[in-house]
N, C-alpha and C. Protein backbone atom coordinates (compact mmCIF):
# COMPACT_ATOMS: atom_id res chain seq x y z
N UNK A 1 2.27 -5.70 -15.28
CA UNK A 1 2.63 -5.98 -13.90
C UNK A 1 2.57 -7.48 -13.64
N UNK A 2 3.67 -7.67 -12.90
CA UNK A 2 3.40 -9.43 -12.49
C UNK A 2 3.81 -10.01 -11.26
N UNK A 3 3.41 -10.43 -10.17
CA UNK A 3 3.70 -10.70 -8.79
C UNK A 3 2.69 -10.16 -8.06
N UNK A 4 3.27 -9.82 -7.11
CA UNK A 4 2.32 -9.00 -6.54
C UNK A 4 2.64 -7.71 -5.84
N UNK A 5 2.00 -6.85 -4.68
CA UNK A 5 2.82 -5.18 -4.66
C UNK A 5 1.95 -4.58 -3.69
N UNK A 6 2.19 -3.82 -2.86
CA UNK A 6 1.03 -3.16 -1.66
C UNK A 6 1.68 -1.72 -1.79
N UNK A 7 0.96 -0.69 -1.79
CA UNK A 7 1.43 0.75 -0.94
C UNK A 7 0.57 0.95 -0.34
N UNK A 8 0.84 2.42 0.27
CA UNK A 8 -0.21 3.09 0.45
C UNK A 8 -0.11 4.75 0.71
N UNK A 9 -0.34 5.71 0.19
CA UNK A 9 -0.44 7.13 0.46
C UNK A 9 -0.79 7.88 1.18
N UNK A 10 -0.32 8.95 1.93
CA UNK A 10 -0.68 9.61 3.22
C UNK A 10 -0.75 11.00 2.46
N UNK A 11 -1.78 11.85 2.69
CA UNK A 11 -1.80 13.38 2.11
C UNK A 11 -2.45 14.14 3.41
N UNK A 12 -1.26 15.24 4.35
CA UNK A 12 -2.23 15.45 5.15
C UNK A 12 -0.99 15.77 6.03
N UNK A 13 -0.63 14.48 6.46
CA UNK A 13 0.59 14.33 7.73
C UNK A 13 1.92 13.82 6.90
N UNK A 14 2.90 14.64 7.59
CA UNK A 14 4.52 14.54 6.85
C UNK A 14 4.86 12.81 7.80
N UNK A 15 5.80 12.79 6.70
CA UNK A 15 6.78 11.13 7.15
C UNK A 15 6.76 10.74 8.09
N UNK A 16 7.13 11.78 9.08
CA UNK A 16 7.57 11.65 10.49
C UNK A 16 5.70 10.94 11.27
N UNK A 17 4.94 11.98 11.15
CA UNK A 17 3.85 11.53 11.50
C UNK A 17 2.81 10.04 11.09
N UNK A 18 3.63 9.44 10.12
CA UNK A 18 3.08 8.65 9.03
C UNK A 18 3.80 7.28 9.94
N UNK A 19 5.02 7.61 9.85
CA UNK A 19 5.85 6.27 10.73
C UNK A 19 5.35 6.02 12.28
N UNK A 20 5.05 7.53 12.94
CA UNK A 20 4.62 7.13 14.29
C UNK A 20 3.05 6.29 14.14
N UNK A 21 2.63 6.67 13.57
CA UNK A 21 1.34 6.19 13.50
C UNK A 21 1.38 4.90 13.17
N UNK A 22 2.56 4.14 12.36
CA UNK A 22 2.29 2.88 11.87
C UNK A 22 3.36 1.95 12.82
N UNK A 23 3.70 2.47 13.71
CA UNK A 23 4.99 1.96 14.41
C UNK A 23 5.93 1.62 13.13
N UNK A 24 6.83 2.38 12.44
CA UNK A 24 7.62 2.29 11.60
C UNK A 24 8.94 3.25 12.12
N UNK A 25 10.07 3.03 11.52
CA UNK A 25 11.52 3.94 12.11
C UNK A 25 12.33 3.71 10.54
N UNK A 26 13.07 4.60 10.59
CA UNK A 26 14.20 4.66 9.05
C UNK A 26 14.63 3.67 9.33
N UNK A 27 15.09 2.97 8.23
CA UNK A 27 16.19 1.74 8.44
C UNK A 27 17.72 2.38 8.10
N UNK A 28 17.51 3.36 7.58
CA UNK A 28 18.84 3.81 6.88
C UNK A 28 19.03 3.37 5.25
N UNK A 29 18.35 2.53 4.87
CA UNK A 29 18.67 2.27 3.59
C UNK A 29 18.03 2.88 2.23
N UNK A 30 18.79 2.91 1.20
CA UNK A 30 18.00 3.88 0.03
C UNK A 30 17.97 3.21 -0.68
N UNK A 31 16.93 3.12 -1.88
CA UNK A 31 16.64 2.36 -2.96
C UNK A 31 16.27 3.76 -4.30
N UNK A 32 16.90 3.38 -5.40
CA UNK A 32 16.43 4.21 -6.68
C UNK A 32 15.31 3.65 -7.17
N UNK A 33 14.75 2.65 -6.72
CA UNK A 33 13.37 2.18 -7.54
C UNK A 33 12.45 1.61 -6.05
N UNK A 34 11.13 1.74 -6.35
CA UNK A 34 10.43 1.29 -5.08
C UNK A 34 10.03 -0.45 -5.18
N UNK A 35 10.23 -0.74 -3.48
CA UNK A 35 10.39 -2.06 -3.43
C UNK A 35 9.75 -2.08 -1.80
N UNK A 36 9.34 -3.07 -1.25
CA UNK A 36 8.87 -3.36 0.28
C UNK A 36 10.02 -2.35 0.99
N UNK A 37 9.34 -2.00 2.02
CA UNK A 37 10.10 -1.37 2.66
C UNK A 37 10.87 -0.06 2.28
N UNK A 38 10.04 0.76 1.55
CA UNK A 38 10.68 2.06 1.13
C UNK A 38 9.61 2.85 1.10
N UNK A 39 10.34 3.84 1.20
CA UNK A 39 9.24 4.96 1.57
C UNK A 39 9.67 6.19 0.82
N UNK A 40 9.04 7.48 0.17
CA UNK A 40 8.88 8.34 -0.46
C UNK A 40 8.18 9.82 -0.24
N UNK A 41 8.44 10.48 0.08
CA UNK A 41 7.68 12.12 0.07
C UNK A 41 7.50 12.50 -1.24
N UNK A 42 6.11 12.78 -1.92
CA UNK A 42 6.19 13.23 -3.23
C UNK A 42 5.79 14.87 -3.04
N UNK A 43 6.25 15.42 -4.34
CA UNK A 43 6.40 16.79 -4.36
C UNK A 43 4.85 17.80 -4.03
N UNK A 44 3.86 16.59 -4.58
CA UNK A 44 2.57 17.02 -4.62
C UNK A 44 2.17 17.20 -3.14
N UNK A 45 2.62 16.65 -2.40
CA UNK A 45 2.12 16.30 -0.39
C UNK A 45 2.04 15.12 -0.13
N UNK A 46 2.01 14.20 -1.04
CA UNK A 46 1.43 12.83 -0.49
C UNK A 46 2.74 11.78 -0.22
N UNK A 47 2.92 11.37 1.19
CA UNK A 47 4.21 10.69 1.69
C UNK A 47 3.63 8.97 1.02
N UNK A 48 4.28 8.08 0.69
CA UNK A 48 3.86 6.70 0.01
C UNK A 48 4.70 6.35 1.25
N UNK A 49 4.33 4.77 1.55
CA UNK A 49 4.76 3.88 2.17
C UNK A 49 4.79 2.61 0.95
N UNK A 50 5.58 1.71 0.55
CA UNK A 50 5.84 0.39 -0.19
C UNK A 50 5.81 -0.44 0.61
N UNK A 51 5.02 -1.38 0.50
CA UNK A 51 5.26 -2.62 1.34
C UNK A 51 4.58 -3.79 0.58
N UNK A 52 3.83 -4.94 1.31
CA UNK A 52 3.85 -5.95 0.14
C UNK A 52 1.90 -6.06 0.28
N UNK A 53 1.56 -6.93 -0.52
CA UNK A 53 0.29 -7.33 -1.03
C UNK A 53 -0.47 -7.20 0.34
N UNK A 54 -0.19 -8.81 1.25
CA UNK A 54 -1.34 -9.04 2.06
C UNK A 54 -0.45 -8.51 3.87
N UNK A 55 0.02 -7.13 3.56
CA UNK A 55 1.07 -6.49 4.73
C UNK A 55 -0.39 -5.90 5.69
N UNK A 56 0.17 -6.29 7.08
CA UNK A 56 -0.68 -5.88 7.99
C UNK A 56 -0.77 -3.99 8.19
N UNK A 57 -0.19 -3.37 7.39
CA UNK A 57 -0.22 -2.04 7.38
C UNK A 57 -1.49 -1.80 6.07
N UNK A 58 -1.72 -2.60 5.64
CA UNK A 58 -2.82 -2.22 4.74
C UNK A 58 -3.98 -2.42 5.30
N UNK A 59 -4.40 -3.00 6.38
CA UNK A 59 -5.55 -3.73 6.70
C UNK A 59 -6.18 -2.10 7.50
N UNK A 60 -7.38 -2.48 7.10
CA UNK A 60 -8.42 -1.33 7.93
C UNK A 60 -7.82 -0.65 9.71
N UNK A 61 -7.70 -1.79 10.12
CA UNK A 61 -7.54 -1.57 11.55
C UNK A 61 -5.97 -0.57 11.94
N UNK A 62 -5.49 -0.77 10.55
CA UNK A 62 -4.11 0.62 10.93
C UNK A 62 -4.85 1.79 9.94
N UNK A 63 -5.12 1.55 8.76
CA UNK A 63 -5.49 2.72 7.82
C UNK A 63 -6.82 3.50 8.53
N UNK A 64 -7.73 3.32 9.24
CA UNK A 64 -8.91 4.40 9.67
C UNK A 64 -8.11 4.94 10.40
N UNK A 65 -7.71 4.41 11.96
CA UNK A 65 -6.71 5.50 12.97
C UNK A 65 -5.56 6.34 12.04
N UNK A 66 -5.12 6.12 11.11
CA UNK A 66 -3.90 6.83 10.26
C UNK A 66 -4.53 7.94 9.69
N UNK A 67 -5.61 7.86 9.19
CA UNK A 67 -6.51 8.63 8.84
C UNK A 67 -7.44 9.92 9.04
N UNK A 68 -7.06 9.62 10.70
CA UNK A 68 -7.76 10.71 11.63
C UNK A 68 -6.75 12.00 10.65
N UNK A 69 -7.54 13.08 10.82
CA UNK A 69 -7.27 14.44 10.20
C UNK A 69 -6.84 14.64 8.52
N UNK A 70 -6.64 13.16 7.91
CA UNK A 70 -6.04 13.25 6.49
C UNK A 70 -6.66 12.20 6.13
N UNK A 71 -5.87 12.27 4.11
CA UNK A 71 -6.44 11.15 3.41
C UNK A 71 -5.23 9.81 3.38
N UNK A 72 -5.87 8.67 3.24
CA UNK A 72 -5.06 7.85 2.94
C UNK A 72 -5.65 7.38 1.68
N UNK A 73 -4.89 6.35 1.21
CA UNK A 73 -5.15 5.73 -0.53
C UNK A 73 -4.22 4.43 -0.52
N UNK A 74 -5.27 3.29 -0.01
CA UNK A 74 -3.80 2.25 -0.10
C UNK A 74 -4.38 1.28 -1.04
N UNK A 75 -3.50 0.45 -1.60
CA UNK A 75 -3.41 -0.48 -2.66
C UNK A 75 -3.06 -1.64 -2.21
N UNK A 76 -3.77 -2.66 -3.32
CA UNK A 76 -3.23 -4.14 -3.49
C UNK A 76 -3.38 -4.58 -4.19
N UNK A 77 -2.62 -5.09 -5.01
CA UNK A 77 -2.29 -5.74 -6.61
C UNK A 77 -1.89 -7.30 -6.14
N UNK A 78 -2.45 -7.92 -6.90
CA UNK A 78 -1.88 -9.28 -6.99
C UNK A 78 -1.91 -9.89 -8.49
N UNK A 79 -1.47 -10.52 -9.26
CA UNK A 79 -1.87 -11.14 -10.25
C UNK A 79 -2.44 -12.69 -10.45
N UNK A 80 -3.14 -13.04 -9.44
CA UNK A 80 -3.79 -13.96 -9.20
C UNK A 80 -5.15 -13.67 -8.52
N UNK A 81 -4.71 -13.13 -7.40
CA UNK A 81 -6.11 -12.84 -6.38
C UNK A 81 -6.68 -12.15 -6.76
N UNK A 82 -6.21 -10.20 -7.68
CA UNK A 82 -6.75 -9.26 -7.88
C UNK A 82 -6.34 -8.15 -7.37
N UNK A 83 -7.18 -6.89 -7.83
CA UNK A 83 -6.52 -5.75 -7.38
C UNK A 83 -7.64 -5.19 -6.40
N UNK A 84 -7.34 -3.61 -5.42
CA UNK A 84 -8.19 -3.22 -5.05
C UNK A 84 -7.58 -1.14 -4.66
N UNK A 85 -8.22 -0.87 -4.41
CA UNK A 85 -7.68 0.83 -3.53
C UNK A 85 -8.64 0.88 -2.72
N UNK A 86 -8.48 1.52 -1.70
CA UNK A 86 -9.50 1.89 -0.45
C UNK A 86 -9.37 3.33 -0.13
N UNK A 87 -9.78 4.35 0.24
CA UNK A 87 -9.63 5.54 0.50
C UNK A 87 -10.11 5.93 1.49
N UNK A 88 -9.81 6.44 2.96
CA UNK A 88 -10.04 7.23 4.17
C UNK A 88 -10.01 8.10 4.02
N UNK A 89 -10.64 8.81 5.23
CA UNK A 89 -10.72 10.46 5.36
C UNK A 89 -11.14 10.80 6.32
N UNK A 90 -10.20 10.92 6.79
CA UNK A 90 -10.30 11.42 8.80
C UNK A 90 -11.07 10.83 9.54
N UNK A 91 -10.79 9.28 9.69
CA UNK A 91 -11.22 8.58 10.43
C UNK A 91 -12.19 7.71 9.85
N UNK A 92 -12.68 7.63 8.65
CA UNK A 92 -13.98 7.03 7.95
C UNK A 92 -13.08 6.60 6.29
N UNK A 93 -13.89 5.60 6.21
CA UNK A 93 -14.34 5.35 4.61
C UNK A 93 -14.56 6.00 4.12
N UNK A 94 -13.69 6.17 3.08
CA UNK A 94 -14.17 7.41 1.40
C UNK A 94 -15.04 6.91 0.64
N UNK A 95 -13.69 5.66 -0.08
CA UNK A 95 -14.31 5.30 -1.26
C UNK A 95 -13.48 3.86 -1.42
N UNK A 96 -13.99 3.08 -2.21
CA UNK A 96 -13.46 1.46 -2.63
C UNK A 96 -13.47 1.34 -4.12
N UNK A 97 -12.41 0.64 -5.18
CA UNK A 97 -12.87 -0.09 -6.31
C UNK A 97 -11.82 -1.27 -6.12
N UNK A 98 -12.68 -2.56 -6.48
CA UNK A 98 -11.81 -3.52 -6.18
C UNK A 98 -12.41 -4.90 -7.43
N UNK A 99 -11.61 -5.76 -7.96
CA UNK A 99 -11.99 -6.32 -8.74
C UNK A 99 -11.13 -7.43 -8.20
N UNK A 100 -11.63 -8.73 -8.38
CA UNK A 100 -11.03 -10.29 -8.10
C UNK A 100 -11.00 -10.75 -9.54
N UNK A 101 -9.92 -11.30 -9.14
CA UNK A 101 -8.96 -11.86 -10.51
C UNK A 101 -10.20 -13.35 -11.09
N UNK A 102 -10.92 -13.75 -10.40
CA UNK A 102 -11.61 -15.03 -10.36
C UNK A 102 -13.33 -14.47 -10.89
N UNK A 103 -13.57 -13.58 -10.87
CA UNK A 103 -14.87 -12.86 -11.03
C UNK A 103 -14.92 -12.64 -12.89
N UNK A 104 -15.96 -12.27 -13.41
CA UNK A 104 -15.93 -11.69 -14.53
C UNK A 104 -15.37 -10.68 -15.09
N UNK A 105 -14.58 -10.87 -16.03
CA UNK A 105 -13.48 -9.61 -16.51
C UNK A 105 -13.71 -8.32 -15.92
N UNK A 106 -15.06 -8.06 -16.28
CA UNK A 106 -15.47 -6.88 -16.62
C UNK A 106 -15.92 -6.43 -15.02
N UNK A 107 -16.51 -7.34 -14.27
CA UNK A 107 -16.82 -7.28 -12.86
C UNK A 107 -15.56 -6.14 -12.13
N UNK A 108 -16.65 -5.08 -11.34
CA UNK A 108 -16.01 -4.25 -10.41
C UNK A 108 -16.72 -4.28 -9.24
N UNK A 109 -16.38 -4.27 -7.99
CA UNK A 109 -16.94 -3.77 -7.10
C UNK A 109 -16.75 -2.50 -6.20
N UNK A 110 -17.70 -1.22 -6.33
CA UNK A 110 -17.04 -0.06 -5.78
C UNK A 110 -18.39 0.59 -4.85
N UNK A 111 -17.99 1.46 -3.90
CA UNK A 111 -19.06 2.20 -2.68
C UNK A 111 -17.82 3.55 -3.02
N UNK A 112 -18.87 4.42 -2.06
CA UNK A 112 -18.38 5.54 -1.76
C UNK A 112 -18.24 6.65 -3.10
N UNK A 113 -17.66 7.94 -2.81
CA UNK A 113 -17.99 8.97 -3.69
C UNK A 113 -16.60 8.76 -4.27
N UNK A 114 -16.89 8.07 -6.17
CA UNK A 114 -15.60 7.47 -6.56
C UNK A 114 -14.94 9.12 -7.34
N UNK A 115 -13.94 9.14 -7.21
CA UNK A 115 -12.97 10.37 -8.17
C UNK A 115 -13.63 10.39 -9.08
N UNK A 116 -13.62 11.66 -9.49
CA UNK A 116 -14.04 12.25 -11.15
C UNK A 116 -13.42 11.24 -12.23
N UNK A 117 -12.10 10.37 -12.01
CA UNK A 117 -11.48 9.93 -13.16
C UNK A 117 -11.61 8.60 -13.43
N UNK A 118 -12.55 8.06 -12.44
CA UNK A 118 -12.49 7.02 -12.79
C UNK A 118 -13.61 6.64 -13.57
N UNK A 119 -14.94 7.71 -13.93
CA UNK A 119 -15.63 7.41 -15.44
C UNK A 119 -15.10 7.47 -16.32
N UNK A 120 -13.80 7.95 -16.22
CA UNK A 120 -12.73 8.39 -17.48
C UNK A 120 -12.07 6.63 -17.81
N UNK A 121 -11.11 6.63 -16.83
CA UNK A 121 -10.47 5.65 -16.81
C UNK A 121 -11.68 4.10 -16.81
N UNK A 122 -12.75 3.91 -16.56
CA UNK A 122 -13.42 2.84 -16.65
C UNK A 122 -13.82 3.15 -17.96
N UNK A 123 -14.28 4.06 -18.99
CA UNK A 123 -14.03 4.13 -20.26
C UNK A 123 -13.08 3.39 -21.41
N UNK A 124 -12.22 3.87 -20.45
CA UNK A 124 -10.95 3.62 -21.30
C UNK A 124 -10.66 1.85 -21.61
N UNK A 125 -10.78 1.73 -20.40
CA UNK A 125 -10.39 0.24 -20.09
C UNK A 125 -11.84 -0.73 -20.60
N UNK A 126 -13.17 -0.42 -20.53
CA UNK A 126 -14.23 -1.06 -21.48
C UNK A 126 -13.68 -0.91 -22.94
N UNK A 127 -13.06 0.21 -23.69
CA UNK A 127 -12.91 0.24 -24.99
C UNK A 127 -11.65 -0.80 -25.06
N UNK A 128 -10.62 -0.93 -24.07
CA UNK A 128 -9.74 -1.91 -24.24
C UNK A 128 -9.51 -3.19 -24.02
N UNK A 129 -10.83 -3.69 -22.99
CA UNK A 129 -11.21 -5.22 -23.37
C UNK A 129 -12.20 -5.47 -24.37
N UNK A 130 -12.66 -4.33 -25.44
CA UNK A 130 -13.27 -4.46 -25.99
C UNK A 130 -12.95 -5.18 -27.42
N UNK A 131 -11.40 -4.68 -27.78
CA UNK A 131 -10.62 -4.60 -28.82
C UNK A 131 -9.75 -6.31 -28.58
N UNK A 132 -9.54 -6.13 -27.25
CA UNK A 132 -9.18 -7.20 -26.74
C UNK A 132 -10.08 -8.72 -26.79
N UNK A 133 -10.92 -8.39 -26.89
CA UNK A 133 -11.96 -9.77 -26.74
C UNK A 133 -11.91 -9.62 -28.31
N UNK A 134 -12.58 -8.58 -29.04
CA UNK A 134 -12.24 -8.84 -30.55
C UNK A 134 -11.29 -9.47 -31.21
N UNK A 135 -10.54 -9.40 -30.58
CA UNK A 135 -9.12 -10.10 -31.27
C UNK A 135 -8.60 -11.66 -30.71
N UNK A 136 -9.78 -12.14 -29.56
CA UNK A 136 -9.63 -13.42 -28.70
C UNK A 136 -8.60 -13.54 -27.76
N UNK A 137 -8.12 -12.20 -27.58
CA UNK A 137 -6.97 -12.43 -26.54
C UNK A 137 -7.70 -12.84 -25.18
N UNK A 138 -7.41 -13.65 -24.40
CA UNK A 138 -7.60 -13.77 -22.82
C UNK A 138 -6.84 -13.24 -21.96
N UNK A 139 -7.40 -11.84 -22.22
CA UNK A 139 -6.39 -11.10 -20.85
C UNK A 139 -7.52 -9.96 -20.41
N UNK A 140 -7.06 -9.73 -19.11
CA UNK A 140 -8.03 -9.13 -18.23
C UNK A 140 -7.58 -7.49 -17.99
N UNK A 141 -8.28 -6.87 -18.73
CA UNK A 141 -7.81 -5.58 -18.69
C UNK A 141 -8.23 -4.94 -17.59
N UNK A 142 -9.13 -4.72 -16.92
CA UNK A 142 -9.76 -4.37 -15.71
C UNK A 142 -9.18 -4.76 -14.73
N UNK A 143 -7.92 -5.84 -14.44
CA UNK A 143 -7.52 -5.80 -13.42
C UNK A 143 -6.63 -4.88 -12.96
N UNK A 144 -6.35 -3.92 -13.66
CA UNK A 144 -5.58 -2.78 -13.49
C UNK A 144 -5.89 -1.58 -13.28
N UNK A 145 -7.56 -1.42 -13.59
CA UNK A 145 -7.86 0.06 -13.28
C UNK A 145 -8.08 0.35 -12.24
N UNK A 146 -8.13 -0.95 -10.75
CA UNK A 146 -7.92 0.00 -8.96
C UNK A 146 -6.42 0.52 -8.66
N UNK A 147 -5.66 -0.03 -9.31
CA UNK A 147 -4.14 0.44 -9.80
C UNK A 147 -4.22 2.29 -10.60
N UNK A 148 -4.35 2.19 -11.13
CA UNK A 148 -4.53 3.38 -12.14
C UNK A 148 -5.13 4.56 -11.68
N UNK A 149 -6.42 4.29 -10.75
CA UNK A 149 -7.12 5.16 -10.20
C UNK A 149 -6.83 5.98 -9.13
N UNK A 150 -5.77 4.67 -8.39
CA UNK A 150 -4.67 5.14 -7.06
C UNK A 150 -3.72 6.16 -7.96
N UNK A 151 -2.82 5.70 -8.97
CA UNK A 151 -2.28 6.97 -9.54
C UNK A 151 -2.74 8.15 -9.96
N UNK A 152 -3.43 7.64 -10.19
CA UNK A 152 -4.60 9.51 -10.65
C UNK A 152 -4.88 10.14 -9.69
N UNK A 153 -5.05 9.12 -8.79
CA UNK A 153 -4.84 10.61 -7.09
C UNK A 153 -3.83 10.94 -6.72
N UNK A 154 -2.96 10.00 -6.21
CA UNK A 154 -1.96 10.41 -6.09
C UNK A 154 -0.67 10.95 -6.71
N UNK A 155 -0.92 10.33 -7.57
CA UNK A 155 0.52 10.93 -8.73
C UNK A 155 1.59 9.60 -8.23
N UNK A 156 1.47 9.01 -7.62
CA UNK A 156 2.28 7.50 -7.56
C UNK A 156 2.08 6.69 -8.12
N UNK A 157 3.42 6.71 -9.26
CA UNK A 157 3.75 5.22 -9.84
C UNK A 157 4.51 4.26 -9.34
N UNK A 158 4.20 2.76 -9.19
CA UNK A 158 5.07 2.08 -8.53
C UNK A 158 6.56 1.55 -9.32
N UNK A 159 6.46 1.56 -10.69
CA UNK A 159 7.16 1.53 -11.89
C UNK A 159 8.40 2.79 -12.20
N UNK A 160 7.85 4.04 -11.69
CA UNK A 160 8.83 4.62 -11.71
C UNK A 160 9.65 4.92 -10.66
N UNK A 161 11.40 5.53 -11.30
CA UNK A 161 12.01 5.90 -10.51
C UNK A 161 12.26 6.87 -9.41
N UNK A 162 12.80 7.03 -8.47
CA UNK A 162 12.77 8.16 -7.10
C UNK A 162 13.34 8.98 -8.33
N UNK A 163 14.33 9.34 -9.42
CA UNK A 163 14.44 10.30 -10.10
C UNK A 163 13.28 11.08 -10.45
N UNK A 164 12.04 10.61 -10.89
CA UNK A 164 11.08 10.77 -11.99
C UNK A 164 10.15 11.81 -10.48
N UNK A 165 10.42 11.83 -9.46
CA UNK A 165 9.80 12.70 -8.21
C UNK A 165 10.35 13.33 -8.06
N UNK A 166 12.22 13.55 -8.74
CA UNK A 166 12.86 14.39 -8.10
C UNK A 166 13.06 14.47 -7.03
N UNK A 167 13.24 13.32 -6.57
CA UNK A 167 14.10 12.64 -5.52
C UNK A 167 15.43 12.32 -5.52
N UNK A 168 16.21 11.82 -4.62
CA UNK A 168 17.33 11.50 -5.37
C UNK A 168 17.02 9.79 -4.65
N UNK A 169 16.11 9.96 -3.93
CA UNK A 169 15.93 7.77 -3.91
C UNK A 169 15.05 7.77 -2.71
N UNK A 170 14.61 6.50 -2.81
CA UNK A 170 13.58 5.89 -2.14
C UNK A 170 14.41 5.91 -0.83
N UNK A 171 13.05 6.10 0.39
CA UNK A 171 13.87 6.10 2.04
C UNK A 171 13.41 4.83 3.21
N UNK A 172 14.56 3.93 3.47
CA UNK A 172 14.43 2.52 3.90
C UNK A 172 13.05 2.76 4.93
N UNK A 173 12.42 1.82 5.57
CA UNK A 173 11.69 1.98 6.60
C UNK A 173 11.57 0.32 7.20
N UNK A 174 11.60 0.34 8.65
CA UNK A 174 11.94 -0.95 9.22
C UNK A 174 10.72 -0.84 10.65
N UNK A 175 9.90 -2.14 10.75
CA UNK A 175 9.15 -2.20 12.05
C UNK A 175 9.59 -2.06 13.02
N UNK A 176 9.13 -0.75 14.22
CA UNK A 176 9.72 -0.46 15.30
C UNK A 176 9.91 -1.46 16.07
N UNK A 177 9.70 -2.41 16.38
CA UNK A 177 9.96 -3.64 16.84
C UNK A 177 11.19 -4.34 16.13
N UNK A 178 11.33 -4.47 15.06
CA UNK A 178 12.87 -4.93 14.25
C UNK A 178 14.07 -3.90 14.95
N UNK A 179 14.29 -3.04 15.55
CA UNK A 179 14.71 -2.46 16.35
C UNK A 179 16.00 -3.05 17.60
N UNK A 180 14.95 -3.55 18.11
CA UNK A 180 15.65 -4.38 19.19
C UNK A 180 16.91 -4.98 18.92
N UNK A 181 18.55 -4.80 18.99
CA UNK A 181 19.32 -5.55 19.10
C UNK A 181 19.24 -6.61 19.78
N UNK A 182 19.60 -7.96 18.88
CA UNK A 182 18.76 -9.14 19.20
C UNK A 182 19.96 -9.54 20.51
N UNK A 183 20.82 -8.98 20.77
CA UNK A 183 21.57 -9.37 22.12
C UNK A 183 20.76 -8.91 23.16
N UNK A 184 20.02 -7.47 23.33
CA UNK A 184 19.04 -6.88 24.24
C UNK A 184 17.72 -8.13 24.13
N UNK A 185 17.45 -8.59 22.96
CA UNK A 185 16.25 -9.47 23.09
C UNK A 185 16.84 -10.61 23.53
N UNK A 186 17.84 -11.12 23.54
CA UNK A 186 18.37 -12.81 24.29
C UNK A 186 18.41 -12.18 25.64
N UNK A 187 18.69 -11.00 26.48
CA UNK A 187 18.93 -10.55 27.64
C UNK A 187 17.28 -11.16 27.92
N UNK A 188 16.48 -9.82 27.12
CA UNK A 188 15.20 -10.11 28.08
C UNK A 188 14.46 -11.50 28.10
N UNK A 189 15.09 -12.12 27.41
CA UNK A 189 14.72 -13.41 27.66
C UNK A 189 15.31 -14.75 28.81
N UNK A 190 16.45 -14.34 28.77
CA UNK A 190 16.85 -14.68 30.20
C UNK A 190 15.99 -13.93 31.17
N UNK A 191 16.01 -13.13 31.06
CA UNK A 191 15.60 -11.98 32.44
C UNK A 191 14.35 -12.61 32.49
N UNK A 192 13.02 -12.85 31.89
CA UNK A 192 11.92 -13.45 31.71
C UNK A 192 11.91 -15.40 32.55
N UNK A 193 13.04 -16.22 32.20
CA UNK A 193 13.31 -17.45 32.36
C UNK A 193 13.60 -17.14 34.01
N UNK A 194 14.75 -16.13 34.44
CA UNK A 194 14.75 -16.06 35.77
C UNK A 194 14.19 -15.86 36.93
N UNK A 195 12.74 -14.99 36.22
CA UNK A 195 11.64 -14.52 37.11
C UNK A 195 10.85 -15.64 37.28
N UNK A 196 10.32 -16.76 36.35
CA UNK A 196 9.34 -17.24 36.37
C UNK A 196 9.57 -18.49 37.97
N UNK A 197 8.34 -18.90 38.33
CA UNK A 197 7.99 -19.72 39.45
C UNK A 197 9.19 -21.16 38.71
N UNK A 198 9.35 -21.76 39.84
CA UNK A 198 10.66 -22.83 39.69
C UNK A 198 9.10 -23.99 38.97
N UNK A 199 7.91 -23.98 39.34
CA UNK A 199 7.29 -25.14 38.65
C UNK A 199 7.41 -24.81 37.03
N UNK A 200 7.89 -23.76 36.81
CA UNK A 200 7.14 -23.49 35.23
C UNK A 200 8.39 -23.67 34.28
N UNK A 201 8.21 -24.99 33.16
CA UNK A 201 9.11 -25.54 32.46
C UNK A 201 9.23 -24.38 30.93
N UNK A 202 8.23 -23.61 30.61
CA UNK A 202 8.96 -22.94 29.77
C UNK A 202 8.60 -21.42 29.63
């Protein structure tokens, strides 16, 4: 992986309920591979939202309220800053694993009651910076297992195609506010300039 990448997973409440909650609306557009701004129903229950690294739909203050009655599972990958997953559950904190790209390889930081798989998967990934440091490579294998762990719940890869869900493609999604035909927004802005007191210059 290289750049950087945000989702996040809803299991619980369908699309429709997922967009009201985040002030989100279809854009109309489809994508065969996931990218910002696309969105997905997977076969298992869990609706994905794509969006980017440091997107205000990831931050706590939308994911607990989204949360009321279901799970969420959102992500952030960066290849500089680091990775992380967070997990809700009807209104509360699940669970966290999060590692900074600047910390010690091996360094994790996690709370909450973590999935069965991730003694599996933190296994895996100690035996593979293990082989890795043996051999003097400088690469950070652990920055990938809050990545990995999000797939193991959810069954979302960001790598694969809307085919590989049996989909036939990714579904656009645009901020209910991007909405506004920007001729209706030059209106209300006159309309705003006309009301105001004659002292007030802007």
């Amino acid at each position: 992986m290289t750049g950087s990448r945000g989702w996040l997973a809803v299991k619980g409440k369908d699309g429709d309920a997922v967009f009201a909650a985040l002030d989100l609306v279809p854009s109309g557009e489809v994508s065969a591979h996931a990218r910002r701004g696309m969105s997905v129903a997977l076969p298992n229950g869990w609706f994905v939202v794509v969006t980017r690294f440091a997107s205000p739909l990831l931050t706590e203050d939308s994911l607990l309220p989204l949360s009321e009655g279901c799970k969420v599972v959102a992500v952030r990958w960066d290849e500089f800053s680091g990775s992380m997953v967070t997990a809700y559950e009807n209104g509360k904190p699940a669970w966290h694993v999060e590692h900074h790209a600047d910390s010690a390889v091996r360094a994790l930081s996690t709370s909450g009651e973590l999935p069965p798989t991730f003694d599996i998967l933190h296994a895996r990934f100690e035996a593979e910076q293990d082989a890795a440091d043996a051999l003097g490579n400088d690469v950070d294998c652990f920055q990938a297992l809050p990545v990995e762990l999000a797939e193991t719940v959810t069954g979302f890869e960001y790598d694969m195609g809307a085919g590989a869900y049996g989909v036939p493609a990714f579904d656009g999604w645009k901020i209910t506010q991007e909405t506004t035909p920007r001729a209706a927004s030059r209106r209300l802005k006159r309309m705003a300039r006309a009301h105001r007191p004659w002292w007030k210059f802007w």
